[in-house]
C-alpha atoms as a PDB file:
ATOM      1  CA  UNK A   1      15.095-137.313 -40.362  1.00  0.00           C
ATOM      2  CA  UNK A   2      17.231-138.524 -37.296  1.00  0.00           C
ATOM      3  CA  UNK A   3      21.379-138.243 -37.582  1.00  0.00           C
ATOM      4  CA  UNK A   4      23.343-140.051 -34.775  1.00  0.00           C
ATOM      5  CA  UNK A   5      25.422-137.788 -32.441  1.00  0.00           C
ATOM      6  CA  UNK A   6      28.594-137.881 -33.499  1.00  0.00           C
ATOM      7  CA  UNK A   7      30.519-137.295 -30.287  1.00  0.00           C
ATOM      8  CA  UNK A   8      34.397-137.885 -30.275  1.00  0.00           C
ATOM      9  CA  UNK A   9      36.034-135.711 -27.308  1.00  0.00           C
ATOM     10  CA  UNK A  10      34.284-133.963 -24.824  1.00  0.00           C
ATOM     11  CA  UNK A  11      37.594-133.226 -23.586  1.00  0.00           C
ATOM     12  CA  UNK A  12      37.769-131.147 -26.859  1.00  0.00           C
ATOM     13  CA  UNK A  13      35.274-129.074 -25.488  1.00  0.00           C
ATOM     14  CA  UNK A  14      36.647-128.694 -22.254  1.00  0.00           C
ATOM     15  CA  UNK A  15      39.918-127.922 -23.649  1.00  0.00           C
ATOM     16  CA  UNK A  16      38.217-125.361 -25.990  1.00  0.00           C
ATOM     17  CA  UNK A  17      36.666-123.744 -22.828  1.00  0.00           C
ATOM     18  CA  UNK A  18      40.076-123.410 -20.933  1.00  0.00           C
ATOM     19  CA  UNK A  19      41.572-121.866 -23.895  1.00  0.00           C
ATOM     20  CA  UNK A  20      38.458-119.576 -24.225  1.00  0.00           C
ATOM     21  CA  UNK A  21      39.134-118.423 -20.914  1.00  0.00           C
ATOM     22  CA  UNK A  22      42.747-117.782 -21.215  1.00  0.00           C
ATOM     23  CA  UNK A  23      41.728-115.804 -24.037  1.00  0.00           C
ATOM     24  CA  UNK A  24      39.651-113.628 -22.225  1.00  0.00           C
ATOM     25  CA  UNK A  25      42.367-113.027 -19.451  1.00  0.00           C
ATOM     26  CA  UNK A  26      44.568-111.984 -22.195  1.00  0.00           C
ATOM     27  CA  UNK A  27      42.115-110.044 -23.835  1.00  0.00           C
ATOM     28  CA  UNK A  28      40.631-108.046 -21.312  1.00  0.00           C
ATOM     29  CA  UNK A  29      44.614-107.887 -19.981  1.00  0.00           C
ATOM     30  CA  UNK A  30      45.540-105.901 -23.406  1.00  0.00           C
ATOM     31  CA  UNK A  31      42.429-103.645 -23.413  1.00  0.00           C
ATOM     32  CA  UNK A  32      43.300-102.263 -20.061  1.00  0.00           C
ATOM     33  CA  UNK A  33      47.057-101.850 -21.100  1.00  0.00           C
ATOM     34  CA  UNK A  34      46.051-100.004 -23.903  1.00  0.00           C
ATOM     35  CA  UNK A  35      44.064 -97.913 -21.736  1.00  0.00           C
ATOM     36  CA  UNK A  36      47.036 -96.871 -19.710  1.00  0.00           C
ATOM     37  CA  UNK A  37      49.297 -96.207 -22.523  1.00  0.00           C
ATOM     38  CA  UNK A  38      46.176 -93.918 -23.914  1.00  0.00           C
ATOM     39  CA  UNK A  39      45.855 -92.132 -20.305  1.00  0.00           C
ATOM     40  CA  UNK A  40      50.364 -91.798 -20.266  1.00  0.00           C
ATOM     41  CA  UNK A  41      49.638 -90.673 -23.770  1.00  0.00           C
ATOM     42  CA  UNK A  42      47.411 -87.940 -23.340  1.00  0.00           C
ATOM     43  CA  UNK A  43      49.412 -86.645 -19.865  1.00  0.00           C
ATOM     44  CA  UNK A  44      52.052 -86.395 -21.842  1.00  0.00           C
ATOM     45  CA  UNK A  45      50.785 -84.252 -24.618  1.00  0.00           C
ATOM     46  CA  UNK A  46      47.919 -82.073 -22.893  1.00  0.00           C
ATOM     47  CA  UNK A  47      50.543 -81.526 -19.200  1.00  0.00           C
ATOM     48  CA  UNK A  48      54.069 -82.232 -20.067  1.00  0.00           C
ATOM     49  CA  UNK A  49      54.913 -81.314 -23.560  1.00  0.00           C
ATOM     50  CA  UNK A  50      52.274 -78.344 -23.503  1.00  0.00           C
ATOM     51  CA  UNK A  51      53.737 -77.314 -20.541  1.00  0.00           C
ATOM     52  CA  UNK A  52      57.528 -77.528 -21.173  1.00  0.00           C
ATOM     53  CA  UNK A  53      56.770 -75.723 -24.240  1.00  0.00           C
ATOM     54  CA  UNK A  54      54.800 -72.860 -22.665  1.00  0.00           C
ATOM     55  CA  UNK A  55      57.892 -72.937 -20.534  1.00  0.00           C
ATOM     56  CA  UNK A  56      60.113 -72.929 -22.925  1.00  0.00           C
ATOM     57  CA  UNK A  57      58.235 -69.459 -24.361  1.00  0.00           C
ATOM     58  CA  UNK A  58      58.431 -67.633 -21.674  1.00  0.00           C
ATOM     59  CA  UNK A  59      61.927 -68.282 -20.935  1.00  0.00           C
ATOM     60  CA  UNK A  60      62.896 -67.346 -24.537  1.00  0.00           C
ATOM     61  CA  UNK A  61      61.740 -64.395 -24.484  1.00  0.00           C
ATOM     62  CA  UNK A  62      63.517 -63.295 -21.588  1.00  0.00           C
ATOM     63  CA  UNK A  63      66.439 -64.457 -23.383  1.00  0.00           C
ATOM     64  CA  UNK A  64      65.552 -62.402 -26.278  1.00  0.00           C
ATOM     65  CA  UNK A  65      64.800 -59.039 -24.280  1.00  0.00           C
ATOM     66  CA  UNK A  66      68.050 -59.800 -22.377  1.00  0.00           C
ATOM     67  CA  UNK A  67      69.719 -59.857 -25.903  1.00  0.00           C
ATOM     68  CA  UNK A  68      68.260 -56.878 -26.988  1.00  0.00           C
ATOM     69  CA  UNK A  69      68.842 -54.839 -23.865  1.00  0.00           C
ATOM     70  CA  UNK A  70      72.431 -56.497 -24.268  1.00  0.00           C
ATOM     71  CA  UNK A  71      72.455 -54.712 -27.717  1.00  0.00           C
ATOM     72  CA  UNK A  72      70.969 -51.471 -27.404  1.00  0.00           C
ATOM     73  CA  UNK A  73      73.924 -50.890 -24.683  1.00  0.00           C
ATOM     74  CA  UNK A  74      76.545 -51.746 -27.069  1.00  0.00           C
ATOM     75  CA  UNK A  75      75.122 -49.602 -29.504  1.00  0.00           C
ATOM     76  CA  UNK A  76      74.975 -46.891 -27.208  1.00  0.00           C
ATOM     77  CA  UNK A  77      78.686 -47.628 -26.562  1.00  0.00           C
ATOM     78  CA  UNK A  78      79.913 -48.071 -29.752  1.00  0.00           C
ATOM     79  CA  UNK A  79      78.171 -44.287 -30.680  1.00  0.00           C
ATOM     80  CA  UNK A  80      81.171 -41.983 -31.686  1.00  0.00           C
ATOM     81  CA  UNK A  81      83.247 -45.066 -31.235  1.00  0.00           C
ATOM     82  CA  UNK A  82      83.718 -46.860 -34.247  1.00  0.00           C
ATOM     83  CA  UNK A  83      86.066 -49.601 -32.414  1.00  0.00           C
ATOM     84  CA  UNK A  84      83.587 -51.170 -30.712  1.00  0.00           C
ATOM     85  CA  UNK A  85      81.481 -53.343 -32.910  1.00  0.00           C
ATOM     86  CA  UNK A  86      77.617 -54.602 -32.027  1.00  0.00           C
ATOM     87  CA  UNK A  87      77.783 -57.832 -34.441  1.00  0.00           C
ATOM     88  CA  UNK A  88      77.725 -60.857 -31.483  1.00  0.00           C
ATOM     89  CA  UNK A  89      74.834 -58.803 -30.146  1.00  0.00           C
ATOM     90  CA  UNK A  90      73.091 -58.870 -33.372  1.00  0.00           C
ATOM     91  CA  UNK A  91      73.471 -62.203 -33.785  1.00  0.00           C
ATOM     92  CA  UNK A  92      72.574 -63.476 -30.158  1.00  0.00           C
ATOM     93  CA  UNK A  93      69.051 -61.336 -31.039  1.00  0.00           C
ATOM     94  CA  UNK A  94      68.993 -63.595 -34.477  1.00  0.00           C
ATOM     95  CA  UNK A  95      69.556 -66.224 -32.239  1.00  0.00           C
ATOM     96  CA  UNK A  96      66.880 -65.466 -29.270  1.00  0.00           C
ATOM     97  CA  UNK A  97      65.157 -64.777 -31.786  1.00  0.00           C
ATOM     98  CA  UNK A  98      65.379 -68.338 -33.932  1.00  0.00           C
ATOM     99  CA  UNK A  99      64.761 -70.345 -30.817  1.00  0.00           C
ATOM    100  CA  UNK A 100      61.487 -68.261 -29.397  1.00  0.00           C
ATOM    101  CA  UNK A 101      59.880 -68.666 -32.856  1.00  0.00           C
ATOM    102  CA  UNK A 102      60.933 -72.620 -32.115  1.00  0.00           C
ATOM    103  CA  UNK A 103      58.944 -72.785 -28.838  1.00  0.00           C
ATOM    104  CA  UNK A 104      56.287 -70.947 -30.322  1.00  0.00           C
ATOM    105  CA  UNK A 105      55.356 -73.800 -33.129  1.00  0.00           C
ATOM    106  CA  UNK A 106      55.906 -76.411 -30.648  1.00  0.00           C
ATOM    107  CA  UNK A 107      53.141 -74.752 -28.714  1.00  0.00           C
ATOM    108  CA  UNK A 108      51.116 -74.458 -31.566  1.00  0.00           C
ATOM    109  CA  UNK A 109      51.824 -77.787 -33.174  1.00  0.00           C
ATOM    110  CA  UNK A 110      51.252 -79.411 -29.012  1.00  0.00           C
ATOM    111  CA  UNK A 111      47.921 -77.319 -28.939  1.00  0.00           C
ATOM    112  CA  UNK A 112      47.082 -78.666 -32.671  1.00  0.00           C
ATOM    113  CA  UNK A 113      47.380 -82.571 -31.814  1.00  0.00           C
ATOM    114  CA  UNK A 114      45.845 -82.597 -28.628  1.00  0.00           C
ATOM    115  CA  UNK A 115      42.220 -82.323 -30.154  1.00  0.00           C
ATOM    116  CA  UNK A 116      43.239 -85.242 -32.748  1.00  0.00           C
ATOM    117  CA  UNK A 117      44.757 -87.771 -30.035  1.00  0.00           C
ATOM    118  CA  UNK A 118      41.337 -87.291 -28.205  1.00  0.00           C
ATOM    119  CA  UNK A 119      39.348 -88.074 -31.343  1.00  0.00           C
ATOM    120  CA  UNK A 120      41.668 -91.157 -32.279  1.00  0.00           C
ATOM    121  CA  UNK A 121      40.996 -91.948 -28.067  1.00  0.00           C
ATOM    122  CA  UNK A 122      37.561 -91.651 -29.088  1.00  0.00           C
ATOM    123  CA  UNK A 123      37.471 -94.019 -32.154  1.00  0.00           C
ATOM    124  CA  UNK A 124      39.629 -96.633 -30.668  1.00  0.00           C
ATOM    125  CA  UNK A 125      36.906 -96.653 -27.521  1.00  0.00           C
ATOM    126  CA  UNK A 126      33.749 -96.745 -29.613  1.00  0.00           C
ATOM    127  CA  UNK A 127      35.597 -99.594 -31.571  1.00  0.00           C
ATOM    128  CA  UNK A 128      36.998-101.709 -28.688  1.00  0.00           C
ATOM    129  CA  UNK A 129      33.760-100.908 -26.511  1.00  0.00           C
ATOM    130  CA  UNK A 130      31.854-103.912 -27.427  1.00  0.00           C
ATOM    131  CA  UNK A 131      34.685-106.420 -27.078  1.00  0.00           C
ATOM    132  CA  UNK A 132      35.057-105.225 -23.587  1.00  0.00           C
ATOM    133  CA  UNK A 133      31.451-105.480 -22.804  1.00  0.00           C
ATOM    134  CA  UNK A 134      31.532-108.798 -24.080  1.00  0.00           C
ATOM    135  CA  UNK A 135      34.120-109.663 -22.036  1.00  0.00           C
ATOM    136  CA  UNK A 136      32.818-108.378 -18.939  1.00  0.00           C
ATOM    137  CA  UNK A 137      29.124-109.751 -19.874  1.00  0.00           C
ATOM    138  CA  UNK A 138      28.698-111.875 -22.382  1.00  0.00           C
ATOM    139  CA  UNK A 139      31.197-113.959 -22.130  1.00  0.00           C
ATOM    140  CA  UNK A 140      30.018-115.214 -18.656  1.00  0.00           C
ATOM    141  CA  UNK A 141      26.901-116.764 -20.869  1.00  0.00           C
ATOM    142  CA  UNK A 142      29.399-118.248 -23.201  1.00  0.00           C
ATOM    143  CA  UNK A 143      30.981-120.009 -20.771  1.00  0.00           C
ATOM    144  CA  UNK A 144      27.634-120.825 -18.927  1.00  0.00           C
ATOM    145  CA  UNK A 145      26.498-122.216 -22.392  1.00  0.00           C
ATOM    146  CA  UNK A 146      29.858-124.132 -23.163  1.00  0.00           C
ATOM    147  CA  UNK A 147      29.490-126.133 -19.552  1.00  0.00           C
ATOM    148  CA  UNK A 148      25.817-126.978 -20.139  1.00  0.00           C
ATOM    149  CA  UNK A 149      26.842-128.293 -23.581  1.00  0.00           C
ATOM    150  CA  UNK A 150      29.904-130.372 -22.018  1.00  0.00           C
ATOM    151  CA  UNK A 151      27.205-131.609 -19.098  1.00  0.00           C
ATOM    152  CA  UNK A 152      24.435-132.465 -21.429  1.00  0.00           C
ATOM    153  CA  UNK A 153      27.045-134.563 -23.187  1.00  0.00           C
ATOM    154  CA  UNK A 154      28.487-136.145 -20.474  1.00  0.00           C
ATOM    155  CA  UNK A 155      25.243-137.371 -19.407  1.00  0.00           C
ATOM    156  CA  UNK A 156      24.153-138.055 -22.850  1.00  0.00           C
ATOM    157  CA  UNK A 157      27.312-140.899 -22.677  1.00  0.00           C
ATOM    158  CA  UNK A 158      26.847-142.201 -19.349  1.00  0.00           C
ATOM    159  CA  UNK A 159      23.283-143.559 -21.141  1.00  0.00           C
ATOM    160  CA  UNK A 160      24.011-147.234 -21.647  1.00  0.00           C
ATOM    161  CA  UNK A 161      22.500-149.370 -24.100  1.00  0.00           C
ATOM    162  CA  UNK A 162      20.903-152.440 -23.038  1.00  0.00           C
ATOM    163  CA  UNK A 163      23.658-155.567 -23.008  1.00  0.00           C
ATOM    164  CA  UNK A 164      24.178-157.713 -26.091  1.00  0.00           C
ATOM    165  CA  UNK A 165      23.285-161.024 -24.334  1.00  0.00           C
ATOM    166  CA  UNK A 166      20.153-160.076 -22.636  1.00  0.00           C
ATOM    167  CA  UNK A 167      18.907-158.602 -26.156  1.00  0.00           C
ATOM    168  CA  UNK A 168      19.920-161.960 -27.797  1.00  0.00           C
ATOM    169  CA  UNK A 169      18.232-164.241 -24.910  1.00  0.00           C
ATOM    170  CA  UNK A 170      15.126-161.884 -24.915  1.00  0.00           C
ATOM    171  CA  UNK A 171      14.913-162.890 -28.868  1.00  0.00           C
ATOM    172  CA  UNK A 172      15.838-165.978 -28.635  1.00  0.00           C
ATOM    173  CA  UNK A 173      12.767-166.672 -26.084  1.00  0.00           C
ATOM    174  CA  UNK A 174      10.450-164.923 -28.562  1.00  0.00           C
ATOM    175  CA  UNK A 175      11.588-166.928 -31.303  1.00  0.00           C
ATOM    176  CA  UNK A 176      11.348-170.815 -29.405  1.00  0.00           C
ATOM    177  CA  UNK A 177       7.635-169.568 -28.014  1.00  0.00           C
ATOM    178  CA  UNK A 178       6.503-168.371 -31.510  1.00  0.00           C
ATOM    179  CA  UNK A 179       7.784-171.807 -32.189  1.00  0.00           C
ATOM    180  CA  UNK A 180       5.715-173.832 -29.667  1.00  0.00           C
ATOM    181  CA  UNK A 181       2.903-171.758 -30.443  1.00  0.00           C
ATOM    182  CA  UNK A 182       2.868-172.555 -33.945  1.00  0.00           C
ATOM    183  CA  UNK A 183       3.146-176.376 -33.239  1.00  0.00           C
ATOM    184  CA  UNK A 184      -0.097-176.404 -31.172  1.00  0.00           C
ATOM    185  CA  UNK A 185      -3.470-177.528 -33.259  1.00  0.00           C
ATOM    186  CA  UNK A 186      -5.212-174.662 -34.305  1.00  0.00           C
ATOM    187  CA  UNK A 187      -8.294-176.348 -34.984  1.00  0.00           C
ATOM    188  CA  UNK A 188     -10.243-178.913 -32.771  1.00  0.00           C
ATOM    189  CA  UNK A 189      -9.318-182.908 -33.030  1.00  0.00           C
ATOM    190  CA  UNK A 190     -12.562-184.921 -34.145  1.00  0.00           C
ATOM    191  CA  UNK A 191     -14.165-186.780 -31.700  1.00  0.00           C
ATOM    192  CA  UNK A 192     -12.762-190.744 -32.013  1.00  0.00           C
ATOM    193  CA  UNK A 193     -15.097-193.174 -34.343  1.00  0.00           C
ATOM    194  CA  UNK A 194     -16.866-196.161 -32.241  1.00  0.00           C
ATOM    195  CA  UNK A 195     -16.430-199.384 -33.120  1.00  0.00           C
END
């Protein structure tokens, strides 16, 4: 069972192929931004906010043994003395004290997330994997495909029909010696009677 090709545009299909292609530039031009904003991402976490926090540590608690020193000399002033009072030492220890404990669960909480971001990194690679192989690969056979579809086409139109008048004088020739041949005797004359 034959259908007719039902060809409208090839343009359509040329069209279709640009747009393809700008597709694939934009495509292939997010995957590799994402890729950078994962890299900035994981700098960020694993080098600078792991390391301003370990920073952060070590400089608290020199702040908090400076405090204490700072308070175990007022104490030993204020001994016999009961005029001299310890209280803003004891609270610049609280205080040291407070913001060490801060540095410390940012260090934890840093060293906590950075095995997570790698296994999101992970997912979002084994899931955007095979649209960048495509790109990369398969999409070069796409296009191949597309262009020997648009070709085959192309060629497929440039076939011409024969003309309208040279099909109606080729019947029209059939038909008037189909006619003469049908008007010839078919069957041998008899010969003439003497007289």
């Amino acid at each position: 069972m034959s259908q007719d090709a039902r060809v409208l545009s090839v343009q359509a299909l040329r069209d279709f192929k640009g747009s393809m292609i700008k597709f694939v530039e934009e495509a292939r031009g997010a995957l590799s931004g994402v890729e950078m904003e994962l890299r900035r991402m994981r700098d960020w976490l694993e080098r600078d906010q792991l390391g301003y926090w370990q920073m952060q540590v070590k400089r608290r608690q020199e702040a908090l043994m400076n405090a204490r020193a700072e308070l175990a000399k007022r104490q030993i002033a204020a001994k016999g003395n009961t005029s001299i009072s310890d209280t803003e030492q004891k609270e610049n220890v609280r205080i040291a004290q407070q913001k060490l404990r801060v540095a410390e669960e940012k260090v934890a909480l840093v060293k906590k997330l950075i095995p997570v971001l790698h296994h999101e990194i992970a997912e979002y690679k084994s899931c955007s994997a095979p649209l960048g192989d495509h790109l990369s690969g398969g999409f070069e056979k796409s296009l191949g495909t597309l262009e020997k579809m648009v070709r085959s086409l192309e060629d497929y139109l440039r076939l011409q029909a024969p003309s309208g008048a040279g099909a109606e004088t080729a019947g029209t020739s059939a038909a008037s010696g189909a006619a003469t041949t049908s008007a010839a005797p078919t069957t041998p004359s008899a010969p003439a009677a003497e007289g």
